[in-house]
N, C-alpha and C. Protein backbone atom coordinates (compact mmCIF):
# COMPACT_ATOMS: atom_id res chain seq x y z
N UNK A 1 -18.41 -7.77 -2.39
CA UNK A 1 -17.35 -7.00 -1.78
C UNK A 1 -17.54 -5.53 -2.15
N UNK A 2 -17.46 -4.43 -1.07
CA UNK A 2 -17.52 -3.05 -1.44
C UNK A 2 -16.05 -2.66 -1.27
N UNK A 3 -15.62 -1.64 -1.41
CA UNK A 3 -14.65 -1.20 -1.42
C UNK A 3 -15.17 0.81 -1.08
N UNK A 4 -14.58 1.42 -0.40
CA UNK A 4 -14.86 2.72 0.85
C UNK A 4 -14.21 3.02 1.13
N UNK A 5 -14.07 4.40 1.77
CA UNK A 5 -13.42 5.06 2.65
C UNK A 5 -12.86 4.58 4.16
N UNK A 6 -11.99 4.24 4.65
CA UNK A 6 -11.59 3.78 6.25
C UNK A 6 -12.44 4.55 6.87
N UNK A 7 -13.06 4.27 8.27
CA UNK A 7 -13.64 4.74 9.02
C UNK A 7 -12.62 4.43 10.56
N UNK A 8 -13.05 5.08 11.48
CA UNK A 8 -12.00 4.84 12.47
C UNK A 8 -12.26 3.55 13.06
N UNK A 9 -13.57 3.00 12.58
CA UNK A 9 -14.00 1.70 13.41
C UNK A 9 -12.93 0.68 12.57
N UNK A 10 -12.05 0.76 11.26
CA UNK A 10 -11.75 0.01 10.40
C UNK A 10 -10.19 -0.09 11.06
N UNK A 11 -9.68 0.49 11.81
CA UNK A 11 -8.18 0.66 12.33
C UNK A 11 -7.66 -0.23 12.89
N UNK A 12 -8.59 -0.93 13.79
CA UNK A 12 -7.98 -2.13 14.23
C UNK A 12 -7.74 -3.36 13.50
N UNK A 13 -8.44 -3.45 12.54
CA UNK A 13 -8.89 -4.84 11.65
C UNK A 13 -7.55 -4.68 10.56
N UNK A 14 -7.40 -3.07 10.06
CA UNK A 14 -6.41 -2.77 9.50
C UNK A 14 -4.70 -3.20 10.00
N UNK A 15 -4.48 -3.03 11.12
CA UNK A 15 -3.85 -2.97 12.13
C UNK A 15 -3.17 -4.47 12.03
N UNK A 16 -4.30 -5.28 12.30
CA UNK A 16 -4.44 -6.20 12.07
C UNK A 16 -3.86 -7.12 10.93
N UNK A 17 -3.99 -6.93 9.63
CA UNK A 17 -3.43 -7.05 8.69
C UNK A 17 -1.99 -6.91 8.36
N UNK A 18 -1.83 -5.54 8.55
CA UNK A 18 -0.35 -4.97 8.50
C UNK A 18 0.56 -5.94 9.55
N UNK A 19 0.36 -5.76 10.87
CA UNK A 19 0.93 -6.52 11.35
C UNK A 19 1.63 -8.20 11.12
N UNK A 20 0.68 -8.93 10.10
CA UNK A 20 1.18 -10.04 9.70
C UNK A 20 2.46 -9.58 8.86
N UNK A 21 1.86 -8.49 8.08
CA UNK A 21 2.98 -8.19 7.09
C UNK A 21 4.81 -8.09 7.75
N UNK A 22 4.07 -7.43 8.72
CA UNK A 22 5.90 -6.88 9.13
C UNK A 22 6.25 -8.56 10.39
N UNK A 23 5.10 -8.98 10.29
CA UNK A 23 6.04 -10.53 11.37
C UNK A 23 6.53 -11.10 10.57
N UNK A 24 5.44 -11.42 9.26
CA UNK A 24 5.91 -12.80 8.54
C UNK A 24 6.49 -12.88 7.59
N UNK A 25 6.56 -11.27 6.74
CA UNK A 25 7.23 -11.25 5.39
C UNK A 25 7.94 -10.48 5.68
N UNK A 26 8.57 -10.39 4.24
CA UNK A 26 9.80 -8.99 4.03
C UNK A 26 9.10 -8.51 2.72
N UNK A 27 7.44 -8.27 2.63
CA UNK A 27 6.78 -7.13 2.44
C UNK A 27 7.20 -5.86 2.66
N UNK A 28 6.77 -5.77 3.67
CA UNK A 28 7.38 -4.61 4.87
C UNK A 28 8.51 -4.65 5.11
N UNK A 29 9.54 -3.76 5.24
CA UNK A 29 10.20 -3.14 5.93
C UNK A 29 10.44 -2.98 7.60
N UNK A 30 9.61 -2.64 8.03
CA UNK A 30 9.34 -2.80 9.78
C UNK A 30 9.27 -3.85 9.96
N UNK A 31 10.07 -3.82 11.25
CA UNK A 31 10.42 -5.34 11.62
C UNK A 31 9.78 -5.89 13.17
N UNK A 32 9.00 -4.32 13.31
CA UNK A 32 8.49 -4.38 14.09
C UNK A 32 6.85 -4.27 14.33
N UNK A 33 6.59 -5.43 15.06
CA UNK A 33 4.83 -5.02 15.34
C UNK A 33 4.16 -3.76 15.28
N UNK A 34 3.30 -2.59 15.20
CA UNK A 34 3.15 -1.58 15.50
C UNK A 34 1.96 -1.79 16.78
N UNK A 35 1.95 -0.57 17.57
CA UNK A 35 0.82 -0.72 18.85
C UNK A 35 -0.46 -0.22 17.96
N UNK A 36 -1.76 -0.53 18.25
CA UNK A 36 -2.68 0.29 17.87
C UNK A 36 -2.45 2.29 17.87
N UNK A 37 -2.03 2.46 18.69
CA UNK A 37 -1.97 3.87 18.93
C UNK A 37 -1.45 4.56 17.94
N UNK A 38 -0.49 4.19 17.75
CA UNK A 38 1.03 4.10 16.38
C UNK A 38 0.49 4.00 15.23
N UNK A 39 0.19 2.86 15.33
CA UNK A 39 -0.85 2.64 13.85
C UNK A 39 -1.42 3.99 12.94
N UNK A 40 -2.80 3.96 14.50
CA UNK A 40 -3.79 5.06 14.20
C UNK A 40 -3.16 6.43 13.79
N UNK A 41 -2.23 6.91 14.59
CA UNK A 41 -1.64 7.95 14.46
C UNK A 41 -0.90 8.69 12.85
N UNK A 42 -0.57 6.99 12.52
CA UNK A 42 -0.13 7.06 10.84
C UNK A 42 -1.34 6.73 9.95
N UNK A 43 -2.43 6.36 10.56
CA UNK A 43 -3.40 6.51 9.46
C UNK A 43 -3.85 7.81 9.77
N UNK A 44 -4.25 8.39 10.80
CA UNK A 44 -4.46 9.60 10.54
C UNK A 44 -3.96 10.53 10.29
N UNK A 45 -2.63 10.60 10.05
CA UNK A 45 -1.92 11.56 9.26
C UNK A 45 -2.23 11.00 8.01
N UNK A 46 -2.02 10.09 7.37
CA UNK A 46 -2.20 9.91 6.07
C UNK A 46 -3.80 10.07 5.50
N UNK A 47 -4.78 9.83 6.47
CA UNK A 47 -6.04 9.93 5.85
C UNK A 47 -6.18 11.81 5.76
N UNK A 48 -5.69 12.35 6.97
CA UNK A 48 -6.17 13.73 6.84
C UNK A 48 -5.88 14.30 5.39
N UNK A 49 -4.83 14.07 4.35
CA UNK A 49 -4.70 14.60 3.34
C UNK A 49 -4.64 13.25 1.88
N UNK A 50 -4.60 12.25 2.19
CA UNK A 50 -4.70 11.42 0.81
C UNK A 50 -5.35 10.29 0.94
N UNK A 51 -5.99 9.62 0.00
CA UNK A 51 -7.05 8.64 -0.13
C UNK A 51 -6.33 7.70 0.54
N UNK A 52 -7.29 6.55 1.73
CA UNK A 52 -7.70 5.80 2.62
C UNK A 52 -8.64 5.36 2.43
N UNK A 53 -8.69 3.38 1.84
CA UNK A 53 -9.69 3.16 1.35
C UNK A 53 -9.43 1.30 2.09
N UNK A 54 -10.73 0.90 2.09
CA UNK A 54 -11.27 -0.36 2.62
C UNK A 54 -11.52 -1.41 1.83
N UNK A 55 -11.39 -2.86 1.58
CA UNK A 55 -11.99 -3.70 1.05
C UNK A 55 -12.81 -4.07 2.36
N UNK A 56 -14.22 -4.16 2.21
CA UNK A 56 -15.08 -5.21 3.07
C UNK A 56 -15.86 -6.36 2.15
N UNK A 57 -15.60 -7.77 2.85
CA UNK A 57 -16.71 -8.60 2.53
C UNK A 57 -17.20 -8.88 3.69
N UNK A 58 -18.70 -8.80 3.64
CA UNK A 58 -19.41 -9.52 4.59
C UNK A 58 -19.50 -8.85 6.07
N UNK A 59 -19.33 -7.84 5.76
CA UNK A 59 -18.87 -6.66 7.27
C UNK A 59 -17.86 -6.88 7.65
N UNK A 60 -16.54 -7.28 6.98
CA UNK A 60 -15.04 -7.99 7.66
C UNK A 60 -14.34 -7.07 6.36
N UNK A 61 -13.38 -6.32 7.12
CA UNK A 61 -12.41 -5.80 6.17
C UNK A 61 -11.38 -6.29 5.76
N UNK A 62 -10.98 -6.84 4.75
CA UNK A 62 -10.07 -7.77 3.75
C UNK A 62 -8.89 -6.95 3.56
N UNK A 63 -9.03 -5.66 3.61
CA UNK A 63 -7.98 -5.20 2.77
C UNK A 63 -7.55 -4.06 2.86
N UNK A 64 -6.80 -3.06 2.68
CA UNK A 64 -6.55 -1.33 2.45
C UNK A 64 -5.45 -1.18 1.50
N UNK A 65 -6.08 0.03 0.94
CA UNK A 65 -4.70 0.60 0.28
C UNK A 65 -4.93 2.15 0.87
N UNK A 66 -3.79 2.88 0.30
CA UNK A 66 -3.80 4.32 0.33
C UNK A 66 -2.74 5.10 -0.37
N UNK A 67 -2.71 6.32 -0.48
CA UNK A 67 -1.62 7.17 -1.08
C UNK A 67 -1.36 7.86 -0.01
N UNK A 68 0.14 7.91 -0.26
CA UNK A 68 0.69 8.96 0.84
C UNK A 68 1.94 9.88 0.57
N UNK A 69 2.63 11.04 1.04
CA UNK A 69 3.24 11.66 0.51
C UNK A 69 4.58 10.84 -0.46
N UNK A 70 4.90 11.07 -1.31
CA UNK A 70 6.27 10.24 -1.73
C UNK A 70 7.83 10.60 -1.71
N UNK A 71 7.51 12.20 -1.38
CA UNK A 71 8.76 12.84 -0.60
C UNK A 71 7.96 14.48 -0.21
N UNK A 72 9.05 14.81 0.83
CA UNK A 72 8.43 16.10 1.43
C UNK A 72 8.98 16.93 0.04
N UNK A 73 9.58 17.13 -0.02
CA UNK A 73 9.70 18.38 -1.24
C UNK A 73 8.46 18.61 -2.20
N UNK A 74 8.11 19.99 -1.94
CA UNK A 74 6.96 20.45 -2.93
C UNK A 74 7.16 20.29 -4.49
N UNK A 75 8.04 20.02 -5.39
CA UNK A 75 7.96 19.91 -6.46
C UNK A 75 7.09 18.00 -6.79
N UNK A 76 7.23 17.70 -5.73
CA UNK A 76 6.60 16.17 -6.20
C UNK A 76 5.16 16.19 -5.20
N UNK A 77 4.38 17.31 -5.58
CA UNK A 77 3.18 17.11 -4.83
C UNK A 77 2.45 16.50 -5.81
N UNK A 78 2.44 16.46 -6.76
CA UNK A 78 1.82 15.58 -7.83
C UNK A 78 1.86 14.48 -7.76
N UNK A 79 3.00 13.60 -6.78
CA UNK A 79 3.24 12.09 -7.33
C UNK A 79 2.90 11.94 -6.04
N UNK A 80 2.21 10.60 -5.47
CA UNK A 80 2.03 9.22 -4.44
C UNK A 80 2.78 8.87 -4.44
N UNK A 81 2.90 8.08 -3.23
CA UNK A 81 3.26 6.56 -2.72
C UNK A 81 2.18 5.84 -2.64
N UNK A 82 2.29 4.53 -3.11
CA UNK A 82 0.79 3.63 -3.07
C UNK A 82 1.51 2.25 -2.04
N UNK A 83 0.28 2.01 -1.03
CA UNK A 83 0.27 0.95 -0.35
C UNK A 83 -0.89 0.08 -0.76
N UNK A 84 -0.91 -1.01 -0.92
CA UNK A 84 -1.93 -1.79 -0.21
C UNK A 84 -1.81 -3.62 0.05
N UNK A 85 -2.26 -4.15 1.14
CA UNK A 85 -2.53 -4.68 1.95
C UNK A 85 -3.36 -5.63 1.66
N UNK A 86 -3.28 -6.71 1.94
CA UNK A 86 -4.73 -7.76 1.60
C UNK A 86 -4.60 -8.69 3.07
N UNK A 87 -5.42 -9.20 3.46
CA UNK A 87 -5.60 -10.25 4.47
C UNK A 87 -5.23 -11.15 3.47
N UNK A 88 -4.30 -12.38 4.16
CA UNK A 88 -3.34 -13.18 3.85
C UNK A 88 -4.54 -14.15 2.91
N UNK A 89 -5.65 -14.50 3.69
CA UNK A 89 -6.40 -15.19 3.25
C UNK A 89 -6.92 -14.56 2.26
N UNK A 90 -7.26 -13.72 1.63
CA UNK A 90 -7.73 -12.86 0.66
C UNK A 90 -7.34 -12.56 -0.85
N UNK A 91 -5.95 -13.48 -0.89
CA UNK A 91 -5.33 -13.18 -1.81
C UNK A 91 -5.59 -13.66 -3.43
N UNK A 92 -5.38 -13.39 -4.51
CA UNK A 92 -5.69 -13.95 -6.08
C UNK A 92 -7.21 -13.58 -6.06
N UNK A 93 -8.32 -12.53 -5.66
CA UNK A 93 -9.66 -12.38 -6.03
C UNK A 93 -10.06 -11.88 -6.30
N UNK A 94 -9.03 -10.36 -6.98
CA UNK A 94 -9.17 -9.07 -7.27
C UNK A 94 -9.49 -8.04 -6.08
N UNK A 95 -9.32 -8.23 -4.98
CA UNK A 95 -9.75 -7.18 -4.02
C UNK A 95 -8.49 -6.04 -4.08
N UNK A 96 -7.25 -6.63 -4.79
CA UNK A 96 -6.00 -5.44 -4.58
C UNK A 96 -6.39 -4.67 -6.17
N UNK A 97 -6.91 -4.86 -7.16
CA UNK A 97 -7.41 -4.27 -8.29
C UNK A 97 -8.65 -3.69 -8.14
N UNK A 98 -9.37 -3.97 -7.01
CA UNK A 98 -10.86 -3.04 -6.50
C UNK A 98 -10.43 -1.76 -5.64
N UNK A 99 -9.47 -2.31 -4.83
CA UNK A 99 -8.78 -1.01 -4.43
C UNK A 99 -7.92 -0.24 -5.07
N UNK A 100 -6.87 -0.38 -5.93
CA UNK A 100 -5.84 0.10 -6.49
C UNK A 100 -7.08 0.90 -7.38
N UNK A 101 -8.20 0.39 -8.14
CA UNK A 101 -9.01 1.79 -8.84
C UNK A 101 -9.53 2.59 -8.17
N UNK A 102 -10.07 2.34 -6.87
CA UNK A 102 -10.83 3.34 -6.03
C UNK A 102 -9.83 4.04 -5.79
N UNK A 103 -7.98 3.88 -5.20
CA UNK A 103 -7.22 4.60 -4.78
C UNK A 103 -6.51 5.46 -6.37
N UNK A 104 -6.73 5.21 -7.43
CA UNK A 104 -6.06 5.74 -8.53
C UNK A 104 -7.19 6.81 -8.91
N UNK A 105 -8.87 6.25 -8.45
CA UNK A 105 -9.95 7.66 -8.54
C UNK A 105 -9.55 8.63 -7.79
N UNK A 106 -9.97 8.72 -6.36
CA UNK A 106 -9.12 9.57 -5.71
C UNK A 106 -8.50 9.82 -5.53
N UNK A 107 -6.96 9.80 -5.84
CA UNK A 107 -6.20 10.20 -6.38
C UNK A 107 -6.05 11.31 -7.65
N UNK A 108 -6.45 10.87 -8.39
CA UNK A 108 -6.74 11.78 -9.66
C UNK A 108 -7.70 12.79 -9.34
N UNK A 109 -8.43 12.45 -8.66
CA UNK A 109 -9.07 13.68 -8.46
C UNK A 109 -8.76 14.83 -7.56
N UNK A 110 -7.54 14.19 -6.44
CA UNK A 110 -6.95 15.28 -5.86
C UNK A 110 -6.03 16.08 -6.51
N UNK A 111 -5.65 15.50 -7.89
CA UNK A 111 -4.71 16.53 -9.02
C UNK A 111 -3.21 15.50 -8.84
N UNK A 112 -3.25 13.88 -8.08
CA UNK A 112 -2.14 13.08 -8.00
C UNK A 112 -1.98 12.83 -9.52
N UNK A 113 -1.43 13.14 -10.36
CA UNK A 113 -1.13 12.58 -11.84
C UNK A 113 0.04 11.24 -11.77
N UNK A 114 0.61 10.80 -10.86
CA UNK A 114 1.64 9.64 -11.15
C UNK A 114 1.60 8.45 -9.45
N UNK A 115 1.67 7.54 -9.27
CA UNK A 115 1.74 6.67 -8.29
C UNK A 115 3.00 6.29 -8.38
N UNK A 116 3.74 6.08 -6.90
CA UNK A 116 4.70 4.92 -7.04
C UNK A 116 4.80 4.16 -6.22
N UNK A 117 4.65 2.82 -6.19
CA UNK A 117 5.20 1.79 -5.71
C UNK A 117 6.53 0.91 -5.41
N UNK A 118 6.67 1.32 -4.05
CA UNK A 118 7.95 0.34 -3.80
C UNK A 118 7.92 -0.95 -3.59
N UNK A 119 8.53 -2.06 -4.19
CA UNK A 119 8.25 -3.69 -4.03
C UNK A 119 9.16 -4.38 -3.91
N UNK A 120 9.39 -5.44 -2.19
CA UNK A 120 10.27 -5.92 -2.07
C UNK A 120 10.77 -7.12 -3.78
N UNK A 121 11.77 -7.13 -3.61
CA UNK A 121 12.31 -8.24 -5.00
C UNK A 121 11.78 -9.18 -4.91
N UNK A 122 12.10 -9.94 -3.37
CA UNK A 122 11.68 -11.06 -3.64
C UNK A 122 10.09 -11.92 -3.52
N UNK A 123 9.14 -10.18 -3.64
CA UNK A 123 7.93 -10.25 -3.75
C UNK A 123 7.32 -10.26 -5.36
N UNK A 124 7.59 -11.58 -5.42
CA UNK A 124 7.03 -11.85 -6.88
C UNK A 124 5.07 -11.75 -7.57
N UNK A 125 4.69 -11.88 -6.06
CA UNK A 125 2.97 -11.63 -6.28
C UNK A 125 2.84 -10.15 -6.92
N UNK A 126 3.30 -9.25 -5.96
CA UNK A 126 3.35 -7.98 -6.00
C UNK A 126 3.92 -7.13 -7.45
N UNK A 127 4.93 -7.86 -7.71
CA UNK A 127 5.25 -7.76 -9.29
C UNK A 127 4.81 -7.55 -10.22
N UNK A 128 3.80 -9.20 -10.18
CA UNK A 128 3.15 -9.55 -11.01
C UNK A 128 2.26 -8.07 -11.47
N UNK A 129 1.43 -8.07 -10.24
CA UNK A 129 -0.02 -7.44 -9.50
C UNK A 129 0.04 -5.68 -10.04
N UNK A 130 1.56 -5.06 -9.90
CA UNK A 130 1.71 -4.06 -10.80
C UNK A 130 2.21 -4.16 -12.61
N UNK A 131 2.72 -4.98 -12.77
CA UNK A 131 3.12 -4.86 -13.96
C UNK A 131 1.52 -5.33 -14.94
N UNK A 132 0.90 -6.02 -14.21
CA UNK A 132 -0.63 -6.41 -14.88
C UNK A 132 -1.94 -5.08 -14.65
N UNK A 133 -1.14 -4.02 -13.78
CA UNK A 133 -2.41 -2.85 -13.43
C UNK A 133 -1.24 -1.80 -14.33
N UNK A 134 -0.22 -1.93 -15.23
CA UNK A 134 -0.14 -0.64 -15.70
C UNK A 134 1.39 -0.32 -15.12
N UNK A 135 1.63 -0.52 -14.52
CA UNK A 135 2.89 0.13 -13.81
C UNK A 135 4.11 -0.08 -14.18
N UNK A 136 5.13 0.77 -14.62
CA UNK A 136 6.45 -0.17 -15.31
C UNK A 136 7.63 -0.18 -13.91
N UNK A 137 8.29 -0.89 -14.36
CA UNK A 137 9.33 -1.13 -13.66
C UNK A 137 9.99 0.09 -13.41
N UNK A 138 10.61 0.86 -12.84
CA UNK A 138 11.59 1.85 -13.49
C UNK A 138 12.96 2.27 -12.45
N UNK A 139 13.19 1.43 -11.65
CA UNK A 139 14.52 1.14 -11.04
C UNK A 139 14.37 0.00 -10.02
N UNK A 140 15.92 -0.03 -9.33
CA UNK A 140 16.09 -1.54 -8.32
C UNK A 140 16.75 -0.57 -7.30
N UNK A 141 16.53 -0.40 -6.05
CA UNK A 141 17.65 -0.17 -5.32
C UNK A 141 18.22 -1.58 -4.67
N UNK A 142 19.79 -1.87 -5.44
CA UNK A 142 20.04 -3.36 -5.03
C UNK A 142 20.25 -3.36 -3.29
N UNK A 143 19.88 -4.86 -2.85
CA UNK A 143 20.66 -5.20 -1.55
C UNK A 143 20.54 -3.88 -0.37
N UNK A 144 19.55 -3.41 -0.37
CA UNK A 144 19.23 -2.02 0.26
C UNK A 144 18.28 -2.23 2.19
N UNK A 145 18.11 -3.52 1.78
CA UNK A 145 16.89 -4.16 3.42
C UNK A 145 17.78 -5.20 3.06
N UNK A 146 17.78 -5.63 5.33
CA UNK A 146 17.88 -6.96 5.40
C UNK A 146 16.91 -7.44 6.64
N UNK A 147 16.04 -8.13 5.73
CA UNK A 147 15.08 -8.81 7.46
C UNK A 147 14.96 -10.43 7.05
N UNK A 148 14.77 -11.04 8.57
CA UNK A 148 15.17 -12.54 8.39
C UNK A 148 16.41 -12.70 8.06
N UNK A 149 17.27 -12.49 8.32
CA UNK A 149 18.48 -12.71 7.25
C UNK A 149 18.61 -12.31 6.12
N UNK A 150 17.79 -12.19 5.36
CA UNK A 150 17.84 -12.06 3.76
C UNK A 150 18.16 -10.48 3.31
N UNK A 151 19.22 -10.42 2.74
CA UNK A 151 19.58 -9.41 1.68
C UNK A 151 18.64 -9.04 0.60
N UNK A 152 17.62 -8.07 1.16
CA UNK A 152 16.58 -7.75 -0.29
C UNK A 152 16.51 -6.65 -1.27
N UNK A 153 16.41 -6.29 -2.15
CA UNK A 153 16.45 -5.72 -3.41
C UNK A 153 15.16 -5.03 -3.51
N UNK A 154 14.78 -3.82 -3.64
CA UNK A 154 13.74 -3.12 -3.48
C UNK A 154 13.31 -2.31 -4.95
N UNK A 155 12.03 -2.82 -5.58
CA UNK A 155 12.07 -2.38 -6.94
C UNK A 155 11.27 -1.19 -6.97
N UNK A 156 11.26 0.13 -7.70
CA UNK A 156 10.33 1.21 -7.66
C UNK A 156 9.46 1.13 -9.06
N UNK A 157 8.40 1.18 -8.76
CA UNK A 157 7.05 0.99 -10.00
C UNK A 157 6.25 2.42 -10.04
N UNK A 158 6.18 2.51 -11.13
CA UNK A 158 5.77 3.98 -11.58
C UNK A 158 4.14 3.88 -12.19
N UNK A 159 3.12 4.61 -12.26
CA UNK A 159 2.22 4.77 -13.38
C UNK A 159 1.82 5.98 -12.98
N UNK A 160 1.35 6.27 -14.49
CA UNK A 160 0.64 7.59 -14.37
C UNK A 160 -0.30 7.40 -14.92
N UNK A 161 -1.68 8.35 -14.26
CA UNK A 161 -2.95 8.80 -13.86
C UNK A 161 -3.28 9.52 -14.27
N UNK A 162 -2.12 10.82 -14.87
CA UNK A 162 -3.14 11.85 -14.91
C UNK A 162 -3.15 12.40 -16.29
């Protein structure tokens, strides 16, 4: 498995991925499919200024993460937002710890000193997956999303990088 930079050929496969997220879980937030166009449009705003990165095995892309702004106000140009993504099938093999270092290199090297992660509650993988790479807990916004029915609890995870 390598782990890289997105290329534009990688958007659809990406696309791809995400989309399970927002049908089948309450991962995501969006409750809605996105079109390719849409997609692209938010990866390329996000690639033009912060790391956009690939898991491939086998010429098949498994995976993405990225950093992206974490609020417009200039005093937090230092801190991320961290995403990432695994193909459903992909999951427990370290491909979200191959990316989360490639995205915490670049990162640091753009002068990002802190990441944060938002994680639905009742995403216990995801939990795990930061509290085992470093990241502490450091608030809940309670009962804040509701998709499927479900009333969810949204936890914010912190680490610093720099």
């Amino acid at each position: 498995m390598i782990v890289r930079k997105l290329t534009e050929n990688d958007i659809g496969r990406c696309l791809e991925i995400y989309n399970y997220y927002i049908e089948e879980t309450t991962v995501s937030f969006e409750e809605d499919p996105l079109a390719y166009d849409a997609f692209a449009a938010r990866v390329g705003r996000i690639s033009a200024s912060y790391p956009f990165v690939v898991a491939e095995e086998d010429g098949v892309v498994v995976g993405y993460a990225y950093l992206d702004r974490f609020h417009e106000r200039s005093a937090y140009r230092f801190t991320a937002d961290l995403s990432i993504y695994l193909d459903k099938n992909c999951l427990a093999r370290g491909t979200g710890g191959m990316l989360l270092e490639e995205t915490e290199k670049l990162g640091a090297e753009m002068g990002i000193t802190n990441i944060i992660s938002l994680v639905t509650g009742e995403n216990a993988r995801s939990v795990a997956f930061h509290e085992k790479h470093g990241f502490k807990q450091v608030g809940c916004l309670e009962k804040v999303g509701v998709k499927f029915g479900k009333v969810l609890d949204v936890f914010y995870f912190q680490k610093s990088i720099g």
